[in-house]
N, C-alpha and C. Protein backbone atom coordinates (compact mmCIF):
# COMPACT_ATOMS: atom_id res chain seq x y z
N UNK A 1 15.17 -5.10 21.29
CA UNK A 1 15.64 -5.67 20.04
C UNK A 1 14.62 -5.38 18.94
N UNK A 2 15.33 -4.92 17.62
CA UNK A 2 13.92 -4.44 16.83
C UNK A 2 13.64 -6.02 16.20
N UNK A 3 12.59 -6.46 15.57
CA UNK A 3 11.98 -7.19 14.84
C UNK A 3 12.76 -6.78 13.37
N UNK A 4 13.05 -8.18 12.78
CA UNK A 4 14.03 -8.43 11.32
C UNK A 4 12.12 -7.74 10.13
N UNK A 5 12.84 -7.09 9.27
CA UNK A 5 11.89 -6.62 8.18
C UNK A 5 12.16 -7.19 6.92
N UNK A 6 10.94 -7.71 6.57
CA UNK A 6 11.50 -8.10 5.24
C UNK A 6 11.19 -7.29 4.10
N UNK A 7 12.40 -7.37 2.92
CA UNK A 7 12.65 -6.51 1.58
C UNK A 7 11.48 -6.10 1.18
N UNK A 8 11.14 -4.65 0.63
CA UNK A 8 10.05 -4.12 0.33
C UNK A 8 10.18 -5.14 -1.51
N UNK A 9 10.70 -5.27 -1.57
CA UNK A 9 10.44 -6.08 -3.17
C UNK A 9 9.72 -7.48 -3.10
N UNK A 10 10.17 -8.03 -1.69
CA UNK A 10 9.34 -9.66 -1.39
C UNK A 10 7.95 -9.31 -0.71
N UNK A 11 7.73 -7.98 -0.19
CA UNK A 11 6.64 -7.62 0.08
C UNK A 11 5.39 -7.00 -0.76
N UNK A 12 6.13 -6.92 -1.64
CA UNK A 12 5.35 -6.09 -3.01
C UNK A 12 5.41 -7.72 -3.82
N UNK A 13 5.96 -8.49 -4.10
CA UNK A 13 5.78 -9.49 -4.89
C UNK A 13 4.56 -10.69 -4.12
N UNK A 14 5.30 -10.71 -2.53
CA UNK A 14 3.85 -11.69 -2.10
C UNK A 14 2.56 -10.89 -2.39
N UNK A 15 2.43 -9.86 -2.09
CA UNK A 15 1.18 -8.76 -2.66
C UNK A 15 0.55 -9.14 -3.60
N UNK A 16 1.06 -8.93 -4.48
CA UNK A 16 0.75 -9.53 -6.14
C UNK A 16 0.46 -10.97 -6.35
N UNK A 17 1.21 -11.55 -5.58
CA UNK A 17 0.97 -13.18 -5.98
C UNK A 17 -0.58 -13.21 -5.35
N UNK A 18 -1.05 -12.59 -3.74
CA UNK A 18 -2.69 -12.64 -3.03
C UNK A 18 -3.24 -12.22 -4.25
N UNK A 19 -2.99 -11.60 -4.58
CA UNK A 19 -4.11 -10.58 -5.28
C UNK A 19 -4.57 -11.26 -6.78
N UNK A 20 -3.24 -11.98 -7.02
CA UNK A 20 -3.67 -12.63 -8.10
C UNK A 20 -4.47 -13.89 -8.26
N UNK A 21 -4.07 -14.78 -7.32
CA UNK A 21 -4.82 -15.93 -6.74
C UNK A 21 -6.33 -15.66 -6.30
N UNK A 22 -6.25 -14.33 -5.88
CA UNK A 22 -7.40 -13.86 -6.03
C UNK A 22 -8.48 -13.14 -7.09
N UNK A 23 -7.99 -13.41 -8.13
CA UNK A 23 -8.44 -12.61 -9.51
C UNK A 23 -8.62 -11.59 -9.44
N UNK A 24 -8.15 -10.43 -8.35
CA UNK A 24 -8.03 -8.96 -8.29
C UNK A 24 -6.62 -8.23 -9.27
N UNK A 25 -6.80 -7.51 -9.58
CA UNK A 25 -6.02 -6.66 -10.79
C UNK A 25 -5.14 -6.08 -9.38
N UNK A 26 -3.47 -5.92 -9.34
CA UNK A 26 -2.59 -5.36 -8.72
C UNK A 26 -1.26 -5.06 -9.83
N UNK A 27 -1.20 -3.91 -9.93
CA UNK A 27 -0.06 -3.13 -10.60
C UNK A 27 1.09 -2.65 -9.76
N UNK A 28 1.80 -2.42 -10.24
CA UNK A 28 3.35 -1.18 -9.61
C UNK A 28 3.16 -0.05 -10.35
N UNK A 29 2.67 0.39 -9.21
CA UNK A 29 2.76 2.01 -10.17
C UNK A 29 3.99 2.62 -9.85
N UNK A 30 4.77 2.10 -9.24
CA UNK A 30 6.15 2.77 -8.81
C UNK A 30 6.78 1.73 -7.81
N UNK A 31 8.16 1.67 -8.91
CA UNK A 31 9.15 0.49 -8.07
C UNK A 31 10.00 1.43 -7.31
N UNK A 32 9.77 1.49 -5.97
CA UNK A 32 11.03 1.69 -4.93
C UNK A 32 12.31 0.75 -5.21
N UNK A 33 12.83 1.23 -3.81
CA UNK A 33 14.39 0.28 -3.33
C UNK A 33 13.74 -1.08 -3.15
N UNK A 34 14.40 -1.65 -3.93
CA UNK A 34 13.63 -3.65 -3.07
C UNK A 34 14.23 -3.60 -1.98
N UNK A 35 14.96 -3.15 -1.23
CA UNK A 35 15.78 -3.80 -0.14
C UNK A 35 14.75 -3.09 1.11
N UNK A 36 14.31 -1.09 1.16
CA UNK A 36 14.08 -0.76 1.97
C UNK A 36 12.97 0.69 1.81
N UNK A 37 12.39 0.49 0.96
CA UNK A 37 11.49 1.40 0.10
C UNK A 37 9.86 1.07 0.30
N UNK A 38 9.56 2.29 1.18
CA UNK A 38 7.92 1.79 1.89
C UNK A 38 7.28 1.53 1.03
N UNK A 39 6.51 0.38 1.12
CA UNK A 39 5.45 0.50 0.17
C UNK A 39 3.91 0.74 0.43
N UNK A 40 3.59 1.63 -0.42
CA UNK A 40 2.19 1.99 0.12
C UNK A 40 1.05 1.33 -1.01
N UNK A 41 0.05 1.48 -0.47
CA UNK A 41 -1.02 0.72 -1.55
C UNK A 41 -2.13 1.86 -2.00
N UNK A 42 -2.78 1.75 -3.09
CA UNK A 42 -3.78 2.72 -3.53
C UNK A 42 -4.90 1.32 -3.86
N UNK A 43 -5.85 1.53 -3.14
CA UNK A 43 -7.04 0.68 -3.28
C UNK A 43 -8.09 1.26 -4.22
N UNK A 44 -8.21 1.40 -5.22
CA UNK A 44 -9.16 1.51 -6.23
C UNK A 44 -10.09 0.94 -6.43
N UNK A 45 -11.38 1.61 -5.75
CA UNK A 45 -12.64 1.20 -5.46
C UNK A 45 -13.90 1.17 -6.88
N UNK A 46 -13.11 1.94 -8.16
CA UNK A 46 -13.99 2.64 -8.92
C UNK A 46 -13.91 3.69 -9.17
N UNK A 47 -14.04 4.19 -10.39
CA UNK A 47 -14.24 5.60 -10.88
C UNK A 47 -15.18 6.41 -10.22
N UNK A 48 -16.34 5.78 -9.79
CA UNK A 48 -17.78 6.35 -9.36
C UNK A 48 -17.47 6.50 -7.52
N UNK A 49 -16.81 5.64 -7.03
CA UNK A 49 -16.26 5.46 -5.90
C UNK A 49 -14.86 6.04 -4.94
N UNK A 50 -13.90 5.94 -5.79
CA UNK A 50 -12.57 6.52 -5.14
C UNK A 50 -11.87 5.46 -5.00
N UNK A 51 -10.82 5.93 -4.22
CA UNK A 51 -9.88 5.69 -3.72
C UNK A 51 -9.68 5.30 -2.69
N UNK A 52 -8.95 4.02 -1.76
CA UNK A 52 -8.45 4.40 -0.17
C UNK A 52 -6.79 4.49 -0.17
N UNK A 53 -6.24 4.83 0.18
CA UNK A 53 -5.06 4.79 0.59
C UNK A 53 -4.59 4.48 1.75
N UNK A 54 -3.19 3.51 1.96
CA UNK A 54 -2.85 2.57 2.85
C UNK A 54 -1.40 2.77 2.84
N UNK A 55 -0.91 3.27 3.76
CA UNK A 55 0.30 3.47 4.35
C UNK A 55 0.96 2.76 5.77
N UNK A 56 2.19 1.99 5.44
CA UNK A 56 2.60 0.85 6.35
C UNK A 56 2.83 2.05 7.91
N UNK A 57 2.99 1.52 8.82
CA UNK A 57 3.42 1.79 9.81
C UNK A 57 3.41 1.13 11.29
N UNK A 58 4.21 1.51 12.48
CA UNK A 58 4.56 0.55 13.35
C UNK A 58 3.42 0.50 14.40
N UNK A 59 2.89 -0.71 15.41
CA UNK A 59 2.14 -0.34 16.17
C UNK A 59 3.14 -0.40 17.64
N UNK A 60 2.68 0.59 17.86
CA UNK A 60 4.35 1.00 19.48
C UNK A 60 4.48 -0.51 20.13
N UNK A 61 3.07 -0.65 21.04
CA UNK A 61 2.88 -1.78 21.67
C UNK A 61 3.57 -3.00 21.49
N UNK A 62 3.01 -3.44 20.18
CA UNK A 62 3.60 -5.20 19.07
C UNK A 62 5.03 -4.46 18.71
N UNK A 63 5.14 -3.46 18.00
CA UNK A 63 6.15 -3.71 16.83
C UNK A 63 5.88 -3.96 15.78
N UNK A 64 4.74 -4.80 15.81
CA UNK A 64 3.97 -4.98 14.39
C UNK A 64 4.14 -4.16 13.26
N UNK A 65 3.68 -4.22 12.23
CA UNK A 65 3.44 -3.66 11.09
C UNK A 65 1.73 -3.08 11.07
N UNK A 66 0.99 -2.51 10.67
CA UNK A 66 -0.05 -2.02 10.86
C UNK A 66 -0.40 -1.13 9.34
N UNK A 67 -1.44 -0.72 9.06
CA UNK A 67 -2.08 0.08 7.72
C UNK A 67 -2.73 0.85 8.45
N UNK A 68 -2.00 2.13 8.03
CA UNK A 68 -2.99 3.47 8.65
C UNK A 68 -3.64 3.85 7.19
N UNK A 69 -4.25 4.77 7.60
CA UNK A 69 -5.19 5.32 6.35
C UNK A 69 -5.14 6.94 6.44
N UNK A 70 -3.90 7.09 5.72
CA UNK A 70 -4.10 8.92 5.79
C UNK A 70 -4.90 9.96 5.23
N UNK A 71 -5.72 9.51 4.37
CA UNK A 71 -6.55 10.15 4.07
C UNK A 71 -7.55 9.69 4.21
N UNK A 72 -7.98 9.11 5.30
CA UNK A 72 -8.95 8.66 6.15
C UNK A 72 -9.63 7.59 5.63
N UNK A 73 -11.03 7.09 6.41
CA UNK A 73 -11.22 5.59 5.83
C UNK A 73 -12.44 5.71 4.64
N UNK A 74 -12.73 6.88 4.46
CA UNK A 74 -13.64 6.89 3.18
C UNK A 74 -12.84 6.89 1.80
N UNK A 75 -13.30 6.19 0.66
CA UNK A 75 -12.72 6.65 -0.49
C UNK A 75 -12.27 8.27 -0.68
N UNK A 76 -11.65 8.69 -1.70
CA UNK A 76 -11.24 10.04 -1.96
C UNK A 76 -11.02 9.77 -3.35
N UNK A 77 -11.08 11.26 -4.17
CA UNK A 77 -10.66 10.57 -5.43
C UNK A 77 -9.51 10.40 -5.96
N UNK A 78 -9.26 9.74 -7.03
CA UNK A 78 -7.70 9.22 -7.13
C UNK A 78 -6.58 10.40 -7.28
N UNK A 79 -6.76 11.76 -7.68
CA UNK A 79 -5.95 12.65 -7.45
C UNK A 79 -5.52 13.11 -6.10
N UNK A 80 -6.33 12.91 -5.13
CA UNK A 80 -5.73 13.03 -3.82
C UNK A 80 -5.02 12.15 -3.25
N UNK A 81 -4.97 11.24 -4.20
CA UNK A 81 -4.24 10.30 -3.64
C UNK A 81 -3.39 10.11 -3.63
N UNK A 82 -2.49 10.83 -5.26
CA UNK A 82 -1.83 10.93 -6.33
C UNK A 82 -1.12 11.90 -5.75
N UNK A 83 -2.05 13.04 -5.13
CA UNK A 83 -0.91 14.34 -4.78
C UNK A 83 -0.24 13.93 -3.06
N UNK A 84 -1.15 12.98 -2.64
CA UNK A 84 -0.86 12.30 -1.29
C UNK A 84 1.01 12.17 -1.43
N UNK A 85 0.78 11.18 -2.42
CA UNK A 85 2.32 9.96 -3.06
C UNK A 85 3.15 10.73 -3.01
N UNK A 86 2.89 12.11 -4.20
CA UNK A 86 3.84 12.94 -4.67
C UNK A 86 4.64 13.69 -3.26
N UNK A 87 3.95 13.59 -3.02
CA UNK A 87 4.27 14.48 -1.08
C UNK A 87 5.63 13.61 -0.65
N UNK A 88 5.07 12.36 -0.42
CA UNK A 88 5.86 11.61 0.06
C UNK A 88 7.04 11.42 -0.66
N UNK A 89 6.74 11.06 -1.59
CA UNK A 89 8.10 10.70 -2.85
C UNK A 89 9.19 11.90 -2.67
N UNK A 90 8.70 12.92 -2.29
CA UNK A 90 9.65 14.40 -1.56
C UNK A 90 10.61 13.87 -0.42
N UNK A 91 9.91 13.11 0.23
CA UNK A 91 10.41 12.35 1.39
C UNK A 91 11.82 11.31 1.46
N UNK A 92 10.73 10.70 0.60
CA UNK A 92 11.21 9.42 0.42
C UNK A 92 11.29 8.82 -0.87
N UNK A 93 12.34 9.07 -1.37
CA UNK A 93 12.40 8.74 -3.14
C UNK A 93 12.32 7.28 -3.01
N UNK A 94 12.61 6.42 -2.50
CA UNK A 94 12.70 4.92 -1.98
C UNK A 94 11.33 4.38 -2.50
N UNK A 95 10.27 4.94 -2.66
CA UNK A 95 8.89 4.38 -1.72
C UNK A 95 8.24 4.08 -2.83
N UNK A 96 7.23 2.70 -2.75
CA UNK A 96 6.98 1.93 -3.36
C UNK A 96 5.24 2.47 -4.05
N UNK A 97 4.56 2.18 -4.41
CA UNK A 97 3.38 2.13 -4.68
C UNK A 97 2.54 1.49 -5.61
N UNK A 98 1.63 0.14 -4.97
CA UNK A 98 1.26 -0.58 -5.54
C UNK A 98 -0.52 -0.44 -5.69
N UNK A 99 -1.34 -0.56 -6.69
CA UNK A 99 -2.53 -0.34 -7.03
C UNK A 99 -3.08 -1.37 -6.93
N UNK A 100 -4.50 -1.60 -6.04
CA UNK A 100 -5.14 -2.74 -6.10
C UNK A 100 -6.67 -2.86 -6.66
N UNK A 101 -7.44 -2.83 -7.90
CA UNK A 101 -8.70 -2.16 -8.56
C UNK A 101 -9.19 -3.89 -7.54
N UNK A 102 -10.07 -3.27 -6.55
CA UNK A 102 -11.10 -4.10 -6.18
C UNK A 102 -12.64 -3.04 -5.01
N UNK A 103 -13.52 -2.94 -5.97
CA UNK A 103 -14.98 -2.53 -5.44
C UNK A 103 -15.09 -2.37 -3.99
N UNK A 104 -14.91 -3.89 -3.58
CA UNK A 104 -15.41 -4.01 -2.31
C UNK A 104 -14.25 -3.24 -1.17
N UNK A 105 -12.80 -3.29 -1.58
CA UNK A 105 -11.93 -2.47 -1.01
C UNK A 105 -11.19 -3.68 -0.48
N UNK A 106 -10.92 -4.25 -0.80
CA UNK A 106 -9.43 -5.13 -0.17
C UNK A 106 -8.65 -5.15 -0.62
N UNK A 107 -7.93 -5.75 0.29
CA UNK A 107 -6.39 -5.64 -0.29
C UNK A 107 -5.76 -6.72 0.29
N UNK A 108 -4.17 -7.48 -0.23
CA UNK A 108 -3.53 -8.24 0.29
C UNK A 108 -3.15 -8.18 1.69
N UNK A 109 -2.72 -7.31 2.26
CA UNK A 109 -2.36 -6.97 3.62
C UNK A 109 -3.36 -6.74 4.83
N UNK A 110 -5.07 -7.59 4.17
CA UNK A 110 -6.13 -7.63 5.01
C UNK A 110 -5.84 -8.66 6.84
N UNK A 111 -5.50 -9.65 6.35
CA UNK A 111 -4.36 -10.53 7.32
C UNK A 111 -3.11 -10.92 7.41
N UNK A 112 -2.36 -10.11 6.55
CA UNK A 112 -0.83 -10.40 6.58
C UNK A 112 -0.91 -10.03 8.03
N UNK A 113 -1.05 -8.67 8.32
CA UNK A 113 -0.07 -8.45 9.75
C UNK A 113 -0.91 -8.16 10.50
């Protein structure tokens, strides 16, 4: 039986609400499908720093939800990140992408799943 998913729009809005409660800056840089439109995150570490990028995906085992890191776990700079998206958006016109400007590198989805 698969596990019920909830709307990429209530997932992108609880996002925003952490982030804000947290006095971290979170944008939409691109509204997907609310109903079923991945959303990925761009962690903005700094100009001097980079980028991480965070892409949802399943863990076989749980079923869970999980954050891989496709362009691995060091910052990169924000154009690779940018041409990362564009890749995908080929894919998947659906797909979400939300910006989170915090230094230290977190993000809302540190203990969501």
């Amino acid at each position: 039986m698969t596990e019920a998913r909830l709307k990429a729009g209530i997932i992108v809005q609880a996002a925003i609400r952490r982030a804000t409660i947290r006095g971290t800056p979170a944008t939409v840089v691109r509204h997907g499908d609310d109903d079923a439109g991945q959303v990925f995150v761009v962690v903005n570490r700094g100009r001097d720093i980079g980028c991480v990028l965070l892409a949802p995906s399943r863990d076989y085992d749980t079923g869970k939800t999980v954050w891989r890191t496709p362009l691995g776990e060091d910052p990169v700079p924000e154009r690779d990140a940018d041409a990362y998206l564009e890749r995908e958006r080929g894919v998947d016109p659906d797909l979400w992408v939300l910006e989170i400007e915090d230094r230290d590198g977190w993000h809302p989805f540190d203990d969501l799943f």
